[in-house]
Protein backbone atom coordinates (compact mmCIF):
# COMPACT_ATOMS: atom_id res chain seq x y z
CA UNK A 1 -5.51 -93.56 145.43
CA UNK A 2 -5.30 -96.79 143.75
CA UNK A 3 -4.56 -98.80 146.56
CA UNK A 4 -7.28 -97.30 148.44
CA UNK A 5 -9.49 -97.86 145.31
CA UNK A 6 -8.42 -101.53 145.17
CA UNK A 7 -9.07 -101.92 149.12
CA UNK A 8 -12.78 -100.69 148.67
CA UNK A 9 -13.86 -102.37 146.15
CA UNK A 10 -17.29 -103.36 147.60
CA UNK A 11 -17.12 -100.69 150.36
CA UNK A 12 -16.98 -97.85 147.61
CA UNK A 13 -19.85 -96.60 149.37
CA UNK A 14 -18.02 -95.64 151.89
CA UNK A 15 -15.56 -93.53 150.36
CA UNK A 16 -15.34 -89.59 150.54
CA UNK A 17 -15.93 -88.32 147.10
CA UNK A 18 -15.31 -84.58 148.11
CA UNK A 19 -12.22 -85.05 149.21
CA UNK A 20 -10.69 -87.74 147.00
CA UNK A 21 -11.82 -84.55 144.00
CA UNK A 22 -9.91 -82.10 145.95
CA UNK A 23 -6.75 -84.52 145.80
CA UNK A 24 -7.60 -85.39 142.66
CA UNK A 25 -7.42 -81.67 141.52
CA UNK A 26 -4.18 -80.48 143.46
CA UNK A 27 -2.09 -83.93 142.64
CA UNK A 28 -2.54 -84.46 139.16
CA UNK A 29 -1.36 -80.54 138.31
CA UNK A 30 1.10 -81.01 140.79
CA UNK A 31 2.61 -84.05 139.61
CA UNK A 32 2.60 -82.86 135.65
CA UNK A 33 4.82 -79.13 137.61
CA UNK A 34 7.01 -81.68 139.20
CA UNK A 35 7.60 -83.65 136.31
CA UNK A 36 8.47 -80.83 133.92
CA UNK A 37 10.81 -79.41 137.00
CA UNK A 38 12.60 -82.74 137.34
CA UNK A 39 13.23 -82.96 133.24
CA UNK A 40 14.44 -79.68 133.13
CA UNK A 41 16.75 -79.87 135.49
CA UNK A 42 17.88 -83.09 133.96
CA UNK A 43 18.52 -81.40 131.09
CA UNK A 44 20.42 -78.39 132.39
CA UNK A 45 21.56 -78.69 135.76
CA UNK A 46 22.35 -82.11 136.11
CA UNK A 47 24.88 -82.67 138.89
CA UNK A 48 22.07 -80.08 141.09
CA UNK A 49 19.78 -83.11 140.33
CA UNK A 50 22.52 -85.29 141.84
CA UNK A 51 23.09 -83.15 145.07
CA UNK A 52 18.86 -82.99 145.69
CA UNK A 53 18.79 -86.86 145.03
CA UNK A 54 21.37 -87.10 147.54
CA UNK A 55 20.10 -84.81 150.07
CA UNK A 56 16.77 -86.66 149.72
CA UNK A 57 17.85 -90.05 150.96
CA UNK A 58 20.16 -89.14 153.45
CA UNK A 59 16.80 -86.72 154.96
CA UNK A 60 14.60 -89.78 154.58
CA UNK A 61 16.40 -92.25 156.22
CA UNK A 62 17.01 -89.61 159.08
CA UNK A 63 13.64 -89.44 159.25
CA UNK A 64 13.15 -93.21 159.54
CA UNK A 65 15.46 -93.58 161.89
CA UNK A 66 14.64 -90.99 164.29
CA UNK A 67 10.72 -92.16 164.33
């Protein structure tokens, strides 16, 4: 959203105000769940953390290489 912000900044006009609220409402709770998840699990379960790091990258770059 930033980028996009910093992209439009004398086109702001042009921007679509309902749906940058919508995103704005679902992200920010989303990302304050997924932060509390990842420091939990930092906490407790540690080497899990590890493993879903792990699986993460090897998914992305499977991803990147197949498209």
């Amino acid at each position: 959203m930033a980028n996009s912000s910093i992209g439009l900044r004398k086109g702001y006009r042009q921007v679509d105000w309902d749906y940058m609220k919508w995103i704005g409402i679902t992200f920010l709770p989303a990302m304050v769940i997924a932060l509390a998840v990842l420091t939990y699990l930092s906490e407790q379960y540690y080497n899990l953390l590890k493993l879903l790091l792990v699986l993460v990258i090897i998914l992305a770059g499977s991803m990147l290489m197949i498209s």
